[in-house]
C-alpha atoms as a PDB file:
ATOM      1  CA  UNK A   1    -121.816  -8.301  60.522  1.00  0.00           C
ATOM      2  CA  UNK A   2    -122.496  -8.767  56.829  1.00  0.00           C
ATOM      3  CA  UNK A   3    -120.010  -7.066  54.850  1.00  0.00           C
ATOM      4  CA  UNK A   4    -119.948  -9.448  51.191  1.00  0.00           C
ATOM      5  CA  UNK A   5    -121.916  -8.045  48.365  1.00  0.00           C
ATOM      6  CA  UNK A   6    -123.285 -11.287  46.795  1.00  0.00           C
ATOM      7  CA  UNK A   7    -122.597 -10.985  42.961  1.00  0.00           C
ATOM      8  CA  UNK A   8    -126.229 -12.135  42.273  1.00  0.00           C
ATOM      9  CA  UNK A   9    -128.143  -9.724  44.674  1.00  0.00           C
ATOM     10  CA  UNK A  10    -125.901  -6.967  42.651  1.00  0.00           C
ATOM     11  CA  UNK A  11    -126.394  -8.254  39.241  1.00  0.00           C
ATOM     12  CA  UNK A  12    -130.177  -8.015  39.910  1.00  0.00           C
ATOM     13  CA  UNK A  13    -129.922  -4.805  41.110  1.00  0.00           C
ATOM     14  CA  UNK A  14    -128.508  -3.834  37.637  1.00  0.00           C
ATOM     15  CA  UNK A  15    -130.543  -4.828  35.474  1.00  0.00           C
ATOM     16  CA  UNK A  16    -133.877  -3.839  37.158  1.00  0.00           C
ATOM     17  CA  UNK A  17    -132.217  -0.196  36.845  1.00  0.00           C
ATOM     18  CA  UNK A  18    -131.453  -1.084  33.460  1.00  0.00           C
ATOM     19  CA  UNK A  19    -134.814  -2.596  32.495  1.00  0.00           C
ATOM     20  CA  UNK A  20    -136.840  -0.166  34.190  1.00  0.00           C
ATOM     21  CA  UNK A  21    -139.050  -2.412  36.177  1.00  0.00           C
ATOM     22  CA  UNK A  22    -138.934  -5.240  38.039  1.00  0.00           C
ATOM     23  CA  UNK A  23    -140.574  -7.534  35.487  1.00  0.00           C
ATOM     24  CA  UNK A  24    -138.670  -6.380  33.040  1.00  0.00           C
ATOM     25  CA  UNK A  25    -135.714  -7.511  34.761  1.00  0.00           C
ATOM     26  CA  UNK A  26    -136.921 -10.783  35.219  1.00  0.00           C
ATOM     27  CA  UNK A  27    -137.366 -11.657  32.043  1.00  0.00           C
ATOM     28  CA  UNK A  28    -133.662 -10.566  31.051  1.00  0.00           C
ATOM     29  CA  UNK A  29    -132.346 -12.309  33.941  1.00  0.00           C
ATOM     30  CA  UNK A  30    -134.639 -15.356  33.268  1.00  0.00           C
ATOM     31  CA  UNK A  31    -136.179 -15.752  36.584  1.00  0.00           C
ATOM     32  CA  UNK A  32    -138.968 -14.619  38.458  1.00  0.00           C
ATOM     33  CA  UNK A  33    -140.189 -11.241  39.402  1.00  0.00           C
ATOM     34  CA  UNK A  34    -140.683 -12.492  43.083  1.00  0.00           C
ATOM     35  CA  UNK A  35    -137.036 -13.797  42.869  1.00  0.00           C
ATOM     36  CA  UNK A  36    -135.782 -10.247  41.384  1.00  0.00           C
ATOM     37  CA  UNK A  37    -137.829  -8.908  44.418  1.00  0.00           C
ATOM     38  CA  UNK A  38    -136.215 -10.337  47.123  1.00  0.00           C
ATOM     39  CA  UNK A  39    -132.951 -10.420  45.531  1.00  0.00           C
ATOM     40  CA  UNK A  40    -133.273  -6.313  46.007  1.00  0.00           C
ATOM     41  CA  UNK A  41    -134.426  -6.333  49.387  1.00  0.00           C
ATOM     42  CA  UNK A  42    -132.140  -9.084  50.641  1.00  0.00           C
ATOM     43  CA  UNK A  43    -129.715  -6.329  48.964  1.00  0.00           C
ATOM     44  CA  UNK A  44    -130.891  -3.316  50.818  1.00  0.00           C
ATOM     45  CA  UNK A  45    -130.886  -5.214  54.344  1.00  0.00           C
ATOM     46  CA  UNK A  46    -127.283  -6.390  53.992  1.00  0.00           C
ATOM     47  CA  UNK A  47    -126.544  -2.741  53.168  1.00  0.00           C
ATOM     48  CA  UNK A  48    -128.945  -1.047  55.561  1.00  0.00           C
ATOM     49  CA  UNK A  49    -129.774   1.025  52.277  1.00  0.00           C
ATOM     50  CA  UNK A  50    -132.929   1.983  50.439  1.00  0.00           C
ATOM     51  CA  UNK A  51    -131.445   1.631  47.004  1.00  0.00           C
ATOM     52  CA  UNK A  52    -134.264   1.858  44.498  1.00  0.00           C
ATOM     53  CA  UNK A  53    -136.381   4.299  44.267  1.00  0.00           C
ATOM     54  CA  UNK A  54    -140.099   2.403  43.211  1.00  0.00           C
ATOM     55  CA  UNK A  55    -141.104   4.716  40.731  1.00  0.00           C
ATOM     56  CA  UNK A  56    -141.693   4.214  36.983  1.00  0.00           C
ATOM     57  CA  UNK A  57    -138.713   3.624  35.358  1.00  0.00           C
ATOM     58  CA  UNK A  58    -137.110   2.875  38.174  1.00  0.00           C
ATOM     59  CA  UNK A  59    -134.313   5.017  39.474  1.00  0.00           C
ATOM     60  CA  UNK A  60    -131.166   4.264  41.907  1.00  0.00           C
ATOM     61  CA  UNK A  61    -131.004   6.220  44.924  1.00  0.00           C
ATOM     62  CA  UNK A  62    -127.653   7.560  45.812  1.00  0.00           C
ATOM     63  CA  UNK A  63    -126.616   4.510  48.096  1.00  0.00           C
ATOM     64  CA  UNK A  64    -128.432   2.374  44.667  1.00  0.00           C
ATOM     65  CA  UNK A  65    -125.543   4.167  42.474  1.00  0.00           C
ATOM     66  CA  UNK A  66    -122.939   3.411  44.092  1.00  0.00           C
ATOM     67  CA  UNK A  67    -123.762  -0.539  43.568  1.00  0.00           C
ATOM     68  CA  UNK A  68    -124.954  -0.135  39.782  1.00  0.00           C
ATOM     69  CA  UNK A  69    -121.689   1.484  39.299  1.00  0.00           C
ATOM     70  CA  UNK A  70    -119.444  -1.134  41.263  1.00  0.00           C
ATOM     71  CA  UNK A  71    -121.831  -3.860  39.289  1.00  0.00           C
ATOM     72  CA  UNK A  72    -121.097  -1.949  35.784  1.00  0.00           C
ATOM     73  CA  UNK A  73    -117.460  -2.061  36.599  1.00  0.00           C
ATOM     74  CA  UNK A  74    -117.588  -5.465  37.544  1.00  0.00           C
ATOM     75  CA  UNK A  75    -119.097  -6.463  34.416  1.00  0.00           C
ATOM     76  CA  UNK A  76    -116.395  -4.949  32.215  1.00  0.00           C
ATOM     77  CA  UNK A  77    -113.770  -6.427  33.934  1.00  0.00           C
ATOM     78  CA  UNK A  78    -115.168  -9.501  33.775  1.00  0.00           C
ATOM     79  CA  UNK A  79    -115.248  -8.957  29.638  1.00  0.00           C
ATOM     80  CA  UNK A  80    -112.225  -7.880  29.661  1.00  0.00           C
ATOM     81  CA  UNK A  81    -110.872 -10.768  31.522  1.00  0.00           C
ATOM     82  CA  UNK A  82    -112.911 -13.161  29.133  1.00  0.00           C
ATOM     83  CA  UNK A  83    -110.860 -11.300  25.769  1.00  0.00           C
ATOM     84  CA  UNK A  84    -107.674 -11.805  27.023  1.00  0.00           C
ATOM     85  CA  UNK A  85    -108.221 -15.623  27.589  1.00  0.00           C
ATOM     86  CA  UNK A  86    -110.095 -15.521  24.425  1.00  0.00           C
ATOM     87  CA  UNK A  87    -113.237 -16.835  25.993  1.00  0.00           C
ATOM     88  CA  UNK A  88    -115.438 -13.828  23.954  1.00  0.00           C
ATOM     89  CA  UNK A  89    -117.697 -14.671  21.454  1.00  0.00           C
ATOM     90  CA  UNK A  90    -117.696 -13.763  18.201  1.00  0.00           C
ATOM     91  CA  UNK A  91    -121.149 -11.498  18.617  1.00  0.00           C
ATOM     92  CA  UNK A  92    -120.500  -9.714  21.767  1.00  0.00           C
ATOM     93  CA  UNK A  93    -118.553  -6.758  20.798  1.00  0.00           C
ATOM     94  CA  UNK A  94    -116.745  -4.775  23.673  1.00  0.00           C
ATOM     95  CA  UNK A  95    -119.248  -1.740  24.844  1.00  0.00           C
ATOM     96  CA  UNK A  96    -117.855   1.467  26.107  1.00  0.00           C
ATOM     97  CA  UNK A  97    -120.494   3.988  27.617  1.00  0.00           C
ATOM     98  CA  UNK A  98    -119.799   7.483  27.545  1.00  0.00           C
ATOM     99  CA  UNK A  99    -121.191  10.913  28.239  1.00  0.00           C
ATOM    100  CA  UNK A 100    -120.550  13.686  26.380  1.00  0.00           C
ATOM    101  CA  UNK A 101    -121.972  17.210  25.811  1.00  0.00           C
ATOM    102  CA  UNK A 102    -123.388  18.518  22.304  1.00  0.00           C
ATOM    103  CA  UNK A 103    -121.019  20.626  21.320  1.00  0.00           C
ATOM    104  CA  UNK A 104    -118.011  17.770  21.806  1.00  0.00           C
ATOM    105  CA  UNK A 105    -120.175  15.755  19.769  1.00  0.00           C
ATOM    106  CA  UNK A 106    -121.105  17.894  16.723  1.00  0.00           C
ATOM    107  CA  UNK A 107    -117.481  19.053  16.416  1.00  0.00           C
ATOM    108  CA  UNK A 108    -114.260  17.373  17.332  1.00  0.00           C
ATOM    109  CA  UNK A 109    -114.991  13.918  19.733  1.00  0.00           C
ATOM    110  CA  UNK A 110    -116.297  12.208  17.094  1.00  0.00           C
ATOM    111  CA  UNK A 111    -112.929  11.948  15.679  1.00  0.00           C
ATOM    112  CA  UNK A 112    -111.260  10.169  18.582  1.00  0.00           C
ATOM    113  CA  UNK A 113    -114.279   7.602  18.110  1.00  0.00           C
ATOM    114  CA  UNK A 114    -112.645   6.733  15.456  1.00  0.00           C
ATOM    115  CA  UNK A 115    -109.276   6.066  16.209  1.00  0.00           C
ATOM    116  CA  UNK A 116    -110.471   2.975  18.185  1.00  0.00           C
ATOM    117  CA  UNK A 117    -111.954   0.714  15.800  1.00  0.00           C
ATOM    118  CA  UNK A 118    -113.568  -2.724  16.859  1.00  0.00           C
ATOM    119  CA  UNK A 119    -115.194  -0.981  20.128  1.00  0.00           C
ATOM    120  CA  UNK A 120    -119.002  -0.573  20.493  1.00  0.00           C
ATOM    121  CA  UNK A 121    -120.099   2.703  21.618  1.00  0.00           C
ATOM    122  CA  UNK A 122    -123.003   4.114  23.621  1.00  0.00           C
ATOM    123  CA  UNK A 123    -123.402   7.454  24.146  1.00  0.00           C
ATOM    124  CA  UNK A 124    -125.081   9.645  26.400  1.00  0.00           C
ATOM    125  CA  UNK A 125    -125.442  13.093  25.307  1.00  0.00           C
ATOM    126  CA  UNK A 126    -125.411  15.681  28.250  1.00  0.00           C
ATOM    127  CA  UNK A 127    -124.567  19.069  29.245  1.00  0.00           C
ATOM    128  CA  UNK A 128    -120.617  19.402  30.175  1.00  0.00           C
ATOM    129  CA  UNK A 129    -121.477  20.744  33.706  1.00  0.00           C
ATOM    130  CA  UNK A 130    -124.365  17.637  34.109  1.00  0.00           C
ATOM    131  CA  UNK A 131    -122.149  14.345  32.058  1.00  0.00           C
ATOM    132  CA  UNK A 132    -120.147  14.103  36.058  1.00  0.00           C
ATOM    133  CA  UNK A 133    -123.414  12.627  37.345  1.00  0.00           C
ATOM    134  CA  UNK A 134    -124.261  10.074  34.604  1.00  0.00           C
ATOM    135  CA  UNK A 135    -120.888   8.886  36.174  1.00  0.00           C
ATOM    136  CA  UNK A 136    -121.702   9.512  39.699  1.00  0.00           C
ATOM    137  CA  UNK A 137    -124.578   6.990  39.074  1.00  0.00           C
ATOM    138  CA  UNK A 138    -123.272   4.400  37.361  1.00  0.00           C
ATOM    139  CA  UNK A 139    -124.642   5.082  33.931  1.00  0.00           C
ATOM    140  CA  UNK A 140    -121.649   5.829  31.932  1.00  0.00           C
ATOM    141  CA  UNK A 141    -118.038   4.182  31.838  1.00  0.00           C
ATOM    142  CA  UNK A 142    -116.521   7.756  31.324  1.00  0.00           C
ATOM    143  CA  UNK A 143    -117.561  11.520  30.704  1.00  0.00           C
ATOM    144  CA  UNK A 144    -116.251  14.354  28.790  1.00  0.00           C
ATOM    145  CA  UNK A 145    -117.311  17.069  31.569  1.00  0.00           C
ATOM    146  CA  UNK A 146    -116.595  20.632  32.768  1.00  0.00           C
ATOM    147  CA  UNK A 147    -115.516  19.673  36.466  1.00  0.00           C
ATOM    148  CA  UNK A 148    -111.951  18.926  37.607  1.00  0.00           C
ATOM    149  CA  UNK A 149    -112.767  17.147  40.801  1.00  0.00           C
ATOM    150  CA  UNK A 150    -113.104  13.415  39.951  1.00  0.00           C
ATOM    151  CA  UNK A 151    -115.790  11.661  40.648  1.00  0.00           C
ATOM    152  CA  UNK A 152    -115.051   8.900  43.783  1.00  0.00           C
ATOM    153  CA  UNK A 153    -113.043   5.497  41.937  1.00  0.00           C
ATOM    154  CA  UNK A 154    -112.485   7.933  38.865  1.00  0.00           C
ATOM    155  CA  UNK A 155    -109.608   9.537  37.099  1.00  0.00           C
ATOM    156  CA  UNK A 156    -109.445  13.075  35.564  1.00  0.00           C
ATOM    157  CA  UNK A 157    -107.298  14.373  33.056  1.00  0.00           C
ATOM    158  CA  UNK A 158    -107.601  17.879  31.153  1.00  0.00           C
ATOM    159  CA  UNK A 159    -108.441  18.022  27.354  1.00  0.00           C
ATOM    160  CA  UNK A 160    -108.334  21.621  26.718  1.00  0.00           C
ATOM    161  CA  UNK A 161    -110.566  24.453  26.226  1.00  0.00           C
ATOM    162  CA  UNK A 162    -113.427  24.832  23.776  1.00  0.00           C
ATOM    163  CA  UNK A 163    -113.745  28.633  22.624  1.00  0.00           C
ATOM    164  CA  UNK A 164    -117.158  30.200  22.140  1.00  0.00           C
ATOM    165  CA  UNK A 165    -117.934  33.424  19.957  1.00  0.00           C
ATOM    166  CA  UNK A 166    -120.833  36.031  20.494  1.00  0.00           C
ATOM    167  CA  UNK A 167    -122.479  36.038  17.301  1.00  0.00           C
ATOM    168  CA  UNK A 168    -125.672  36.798  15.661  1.00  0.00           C
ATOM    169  CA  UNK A 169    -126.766  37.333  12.299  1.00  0.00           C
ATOM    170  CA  UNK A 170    -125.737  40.476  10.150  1.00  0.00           C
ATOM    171  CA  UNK A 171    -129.377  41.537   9.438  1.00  0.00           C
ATOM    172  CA  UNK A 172    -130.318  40.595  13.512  1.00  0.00           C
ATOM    173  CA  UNK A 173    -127.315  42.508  15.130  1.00  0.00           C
ATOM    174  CA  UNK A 174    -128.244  46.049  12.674  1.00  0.00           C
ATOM    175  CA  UNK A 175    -131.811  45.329  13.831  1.00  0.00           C
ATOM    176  CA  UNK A 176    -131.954  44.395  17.969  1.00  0.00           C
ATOM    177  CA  UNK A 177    -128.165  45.395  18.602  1.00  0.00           C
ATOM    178  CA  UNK A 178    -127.583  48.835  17.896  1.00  0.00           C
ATOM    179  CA  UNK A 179    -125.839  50.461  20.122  1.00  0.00           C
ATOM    180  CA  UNK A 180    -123.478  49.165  23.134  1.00  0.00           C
ATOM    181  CA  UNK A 181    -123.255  45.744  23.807  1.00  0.00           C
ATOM    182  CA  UNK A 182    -124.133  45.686  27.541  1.00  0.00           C
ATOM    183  CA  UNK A 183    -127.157  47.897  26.873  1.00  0.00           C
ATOM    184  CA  UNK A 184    -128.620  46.305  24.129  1.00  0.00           C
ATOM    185  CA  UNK A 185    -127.570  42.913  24.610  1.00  0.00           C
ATOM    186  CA  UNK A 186    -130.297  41.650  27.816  1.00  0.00           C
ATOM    187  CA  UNK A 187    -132.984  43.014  26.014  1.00  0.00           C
ATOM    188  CA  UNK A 188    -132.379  41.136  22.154  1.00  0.00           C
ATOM    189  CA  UNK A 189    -134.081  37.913  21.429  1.00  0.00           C
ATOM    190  CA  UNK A 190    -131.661  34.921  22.167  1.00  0.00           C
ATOM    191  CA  UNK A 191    -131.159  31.168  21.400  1.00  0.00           C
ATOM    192  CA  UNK A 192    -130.183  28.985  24.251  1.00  0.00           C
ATOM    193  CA  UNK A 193    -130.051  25.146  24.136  1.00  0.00           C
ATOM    194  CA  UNK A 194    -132.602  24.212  26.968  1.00  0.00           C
ATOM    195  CA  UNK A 195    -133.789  24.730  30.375  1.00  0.00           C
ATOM    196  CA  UNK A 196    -130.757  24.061  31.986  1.00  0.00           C
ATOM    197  CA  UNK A 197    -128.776  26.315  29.609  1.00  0.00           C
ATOM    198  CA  UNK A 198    -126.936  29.069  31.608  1.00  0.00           C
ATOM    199  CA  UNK A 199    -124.373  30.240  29.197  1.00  0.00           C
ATOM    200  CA  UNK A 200    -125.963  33.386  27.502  1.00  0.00           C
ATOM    201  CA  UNK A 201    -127.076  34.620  30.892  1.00  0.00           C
ATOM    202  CA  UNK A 202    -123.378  34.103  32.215  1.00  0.00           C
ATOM    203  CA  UNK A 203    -122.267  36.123  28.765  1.00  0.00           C
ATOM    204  CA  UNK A 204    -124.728  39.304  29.671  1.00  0.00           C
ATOM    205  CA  UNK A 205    -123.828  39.283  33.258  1.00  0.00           C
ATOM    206  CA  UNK A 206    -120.306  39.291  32.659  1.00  0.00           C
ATOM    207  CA  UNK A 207    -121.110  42.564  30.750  1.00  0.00           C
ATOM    208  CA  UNK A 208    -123.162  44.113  34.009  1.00  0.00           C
ATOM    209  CA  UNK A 209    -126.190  42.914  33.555  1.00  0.00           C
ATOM    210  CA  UNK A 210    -128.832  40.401  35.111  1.00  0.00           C
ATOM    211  CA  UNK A 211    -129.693  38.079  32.273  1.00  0.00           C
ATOM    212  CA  UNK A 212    -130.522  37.553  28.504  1.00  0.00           C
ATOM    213  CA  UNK A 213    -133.551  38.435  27.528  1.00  0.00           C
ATOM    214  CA  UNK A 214    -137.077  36.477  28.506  1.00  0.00           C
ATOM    215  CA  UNK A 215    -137.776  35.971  24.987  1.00  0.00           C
ATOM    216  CA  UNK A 216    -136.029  32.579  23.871  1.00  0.00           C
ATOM    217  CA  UNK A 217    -135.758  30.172  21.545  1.00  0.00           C
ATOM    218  CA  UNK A 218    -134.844  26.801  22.661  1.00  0.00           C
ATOM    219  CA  UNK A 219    -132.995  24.833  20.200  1.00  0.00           C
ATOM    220  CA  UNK A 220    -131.599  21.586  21.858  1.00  0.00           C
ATOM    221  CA  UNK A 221    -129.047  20.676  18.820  1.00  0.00           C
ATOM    222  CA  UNK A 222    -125.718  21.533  18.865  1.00  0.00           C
ATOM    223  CA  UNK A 223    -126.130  22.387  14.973  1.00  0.00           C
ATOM    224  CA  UNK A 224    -129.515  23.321  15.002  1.00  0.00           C
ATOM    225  CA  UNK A 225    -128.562  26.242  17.558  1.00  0.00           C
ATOM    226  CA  UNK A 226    -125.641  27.424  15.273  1.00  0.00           C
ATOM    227  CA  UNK A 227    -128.480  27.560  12.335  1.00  0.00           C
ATOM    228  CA  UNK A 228    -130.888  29.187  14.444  1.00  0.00           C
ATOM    229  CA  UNK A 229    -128.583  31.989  14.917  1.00  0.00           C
ATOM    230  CA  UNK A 230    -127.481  32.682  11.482  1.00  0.00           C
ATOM    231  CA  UNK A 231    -130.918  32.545  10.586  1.00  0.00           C
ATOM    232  CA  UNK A 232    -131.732  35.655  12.611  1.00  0.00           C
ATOM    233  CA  UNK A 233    -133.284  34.392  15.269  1.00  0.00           C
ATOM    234  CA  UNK A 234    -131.494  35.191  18.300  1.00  0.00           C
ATOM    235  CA  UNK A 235    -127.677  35.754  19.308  1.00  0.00           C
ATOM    236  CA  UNK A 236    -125.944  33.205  20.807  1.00  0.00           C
ATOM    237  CA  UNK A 237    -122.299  31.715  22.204  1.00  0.00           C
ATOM    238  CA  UNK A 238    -121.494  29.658  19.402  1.00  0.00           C
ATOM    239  CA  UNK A 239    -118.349  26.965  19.469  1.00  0.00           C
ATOM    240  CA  UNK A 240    -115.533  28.927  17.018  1.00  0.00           C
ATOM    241  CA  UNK A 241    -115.696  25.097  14.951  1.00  0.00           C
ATOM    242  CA  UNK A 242    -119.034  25.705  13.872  1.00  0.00           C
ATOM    243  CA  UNK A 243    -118.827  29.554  13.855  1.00  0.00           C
ATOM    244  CA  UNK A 244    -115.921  30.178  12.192  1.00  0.00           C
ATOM    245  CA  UNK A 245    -117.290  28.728   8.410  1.00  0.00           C
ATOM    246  CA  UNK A 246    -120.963  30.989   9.354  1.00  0.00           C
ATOM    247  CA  UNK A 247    -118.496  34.272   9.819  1.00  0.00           C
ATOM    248  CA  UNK A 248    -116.120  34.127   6.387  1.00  0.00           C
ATOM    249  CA  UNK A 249    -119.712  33.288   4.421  1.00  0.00           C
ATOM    250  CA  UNK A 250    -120.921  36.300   5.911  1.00  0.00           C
ATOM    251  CA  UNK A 251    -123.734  34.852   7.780  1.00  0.00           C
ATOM    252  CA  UNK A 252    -122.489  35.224  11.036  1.00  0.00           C
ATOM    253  CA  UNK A 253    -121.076  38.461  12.732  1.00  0.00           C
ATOM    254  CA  UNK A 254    -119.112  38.616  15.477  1.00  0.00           C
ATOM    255  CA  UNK A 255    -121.105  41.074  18.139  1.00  0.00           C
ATOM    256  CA  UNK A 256    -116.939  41.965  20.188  1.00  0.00           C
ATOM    257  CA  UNK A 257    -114.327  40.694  18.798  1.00  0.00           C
ATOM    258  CA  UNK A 258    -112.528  41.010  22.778  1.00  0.00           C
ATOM    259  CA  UNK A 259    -115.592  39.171  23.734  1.00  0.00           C
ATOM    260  CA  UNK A 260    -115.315  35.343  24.084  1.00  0.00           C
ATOM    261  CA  UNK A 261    -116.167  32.590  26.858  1.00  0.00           C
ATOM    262  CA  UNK A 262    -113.654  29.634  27.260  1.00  0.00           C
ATOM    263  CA  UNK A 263    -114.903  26.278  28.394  1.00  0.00           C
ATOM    264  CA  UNK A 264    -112.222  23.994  30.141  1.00  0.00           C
ATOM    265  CA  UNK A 265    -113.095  20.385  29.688  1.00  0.00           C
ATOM    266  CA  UNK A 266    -111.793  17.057  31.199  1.00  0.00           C
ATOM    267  CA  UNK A 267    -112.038  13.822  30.671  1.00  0.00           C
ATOM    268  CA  UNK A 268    -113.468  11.690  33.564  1.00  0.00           C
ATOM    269  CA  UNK A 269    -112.833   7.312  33.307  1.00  0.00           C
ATOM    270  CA  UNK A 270    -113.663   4.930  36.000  1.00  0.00           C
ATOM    271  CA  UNK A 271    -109.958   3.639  37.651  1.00  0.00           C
ATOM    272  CA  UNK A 272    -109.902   0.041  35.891  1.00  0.00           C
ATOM    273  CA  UNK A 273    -107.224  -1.710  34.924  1.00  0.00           C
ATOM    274  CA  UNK A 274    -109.326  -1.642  31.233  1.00  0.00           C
ATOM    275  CA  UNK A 275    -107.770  -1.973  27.706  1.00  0.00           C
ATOM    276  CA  UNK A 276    -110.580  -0.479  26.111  1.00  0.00           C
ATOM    277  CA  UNK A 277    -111.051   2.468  28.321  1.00  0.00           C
ATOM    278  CA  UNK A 278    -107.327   3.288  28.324  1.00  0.00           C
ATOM    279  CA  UNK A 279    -106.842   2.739  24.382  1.00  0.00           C
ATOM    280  CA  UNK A 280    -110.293   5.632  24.310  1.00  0.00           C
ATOM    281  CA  UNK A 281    -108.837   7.754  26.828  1.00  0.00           C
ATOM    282  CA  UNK A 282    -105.441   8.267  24.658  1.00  0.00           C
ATOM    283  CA  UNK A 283    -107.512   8.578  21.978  1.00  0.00           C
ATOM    284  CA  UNK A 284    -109.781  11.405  23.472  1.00  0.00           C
ATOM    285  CA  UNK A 285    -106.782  13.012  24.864  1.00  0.00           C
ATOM    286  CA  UNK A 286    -104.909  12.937  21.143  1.00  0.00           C
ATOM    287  CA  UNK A 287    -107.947  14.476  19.354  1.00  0.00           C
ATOM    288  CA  UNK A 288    -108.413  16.874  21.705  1.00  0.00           C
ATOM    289  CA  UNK A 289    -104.921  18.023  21.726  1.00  0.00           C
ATOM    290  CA  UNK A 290    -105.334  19.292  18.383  1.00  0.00           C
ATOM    291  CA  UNK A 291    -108.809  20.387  18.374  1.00  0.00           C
ATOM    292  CA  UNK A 292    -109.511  21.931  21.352  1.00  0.00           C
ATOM    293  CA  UNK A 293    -107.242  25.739  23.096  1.00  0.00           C
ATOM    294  CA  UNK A 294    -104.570  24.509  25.301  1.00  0.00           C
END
């Protein structure tokens, strides 16, 4: 039975899900598309697996992500193995991919960013319940992400809890929300990030009710929703960093001052004996210890 992974066959695999097409990954791997061809499907019948799915870009399936992620962890090992006998070159920096959601970004991970100088970053910006399965396929070295179970051959750790306020503007809430909140609430206009954003409707029905109201306004910016709000046109759960400023200027108002949704987030690292990932997971867990509810 063949059980080795041949390093080549698994590179390839890589970079056509990197590339997009097979082509594509031929000319970054400097060969042929045939060769990238039957480097894949000499891949899939050691494994027995369908990994790719053929479509355009191409996409992993899920047997596909578990070898793009062993192949991305491979790869950093193998830079990190190259620094430390000094073997790097002077133009390839050290590349750390990470997913993160919005509001992290606009607000307080930035910051921990920082405290890491000399490391490339890439990030992926994603909703917190959504950055686990950038991880899950192989995309993303580590995730800032609303789940506590780890991902298989990751870590977790907790970071804290982001706060968010229901607010609207002063001149909206006299307008669509007069009267009590679970009554009026489901039927005012309301901002929501996209398609996949759930957290207003979780708001109303935690007051009684179904859902927000049909009529929204998607605004997929973490500042850009904050603005939308205080400029009237919709309520929304708005992170207390951003919110805070928009209620002492007066353009924000706080719709229940009981009323508020806590967010528990963790941070989420592949299990590698990494220098850079464990000097940006201190660093994360640092920054959010001050910035985030513990």
């Amino acid at each position: 039975m063949m059980t080795e992974l041949p390093l080549e066959q698994v590179r390839t695999l890589l970079a056509v899900v990197d590339e997009g097409t097979f082509d594509a990954a031929a000319v970054a791997l400097h060969v042929t598309p045939s060769a990238v061809s039957q480097r894949v499907k000499a891949l899939e019948q050691r494994t027995g697996r369908v990994l790719l799915q053929r479509t355009k870009p191409v996409r992993p399936t899920e047997s596909g992500a578990v070898l793009v992620r062993f192949a991305r962890q491979l790869a950093r090992l193998e830079r990190d193995a190259r620094g430390e006998l000094g073997m790097s070159g002077a133009g390839e920096p050290t590349r750390v991919s990470v997913a993160v959601n919005a509001d992290s970004l606009a607000t307080w991970f930035l910051g921990a960013l920082t405290r890491v100088p000399g490391l490339c970053y890439e990030l992926h910006r994603e909703d917190e319940d959504h950055t686990a399965a950038l991880l899950r396929e192989g995309l993303v070295m580590a995730a800032v992400t609303s789940s506590p179970d780890p991902v298989p051959g990751c870590s977790v750790r907790a970071l804290g809890r982001m706060r968010y306020l229901p607010v609207a503007a002063p001149e909206f809430a006299r307008r669509h929300l007069n009267g009590p909140l679970p009554q009026v609430l489901p039927e005012a206009p309301v901002v929501v990030f996209d398609r996949k954003d759930d957290f207003q409707d979780g708001f109303v029905r935690r007051l009684g009710r179904g859902a927000a109201s049909p009529l929204r306004h998607h605004v997929p910016t973490s500042e850009g929703f904050a603005d939308a709000v205080a400029a009237g046109l919709g309520w929304g759960m708005v992170p207390e960093f951003q919110a805070g400023p928009l209620l002492r200027a007066g353009r924000l108002a706080l719709l229940d001052p009981q009323e508020w949704s806590d967010v528990t987030l963790h941070w989420q690292q592949w299990k590698l004996d990494s220098p850079a990932l464990a000097a940006l997971a201190d660093a994360v867990s640092a920054t959010a210890a001050r910035a985030l509810r513990q």
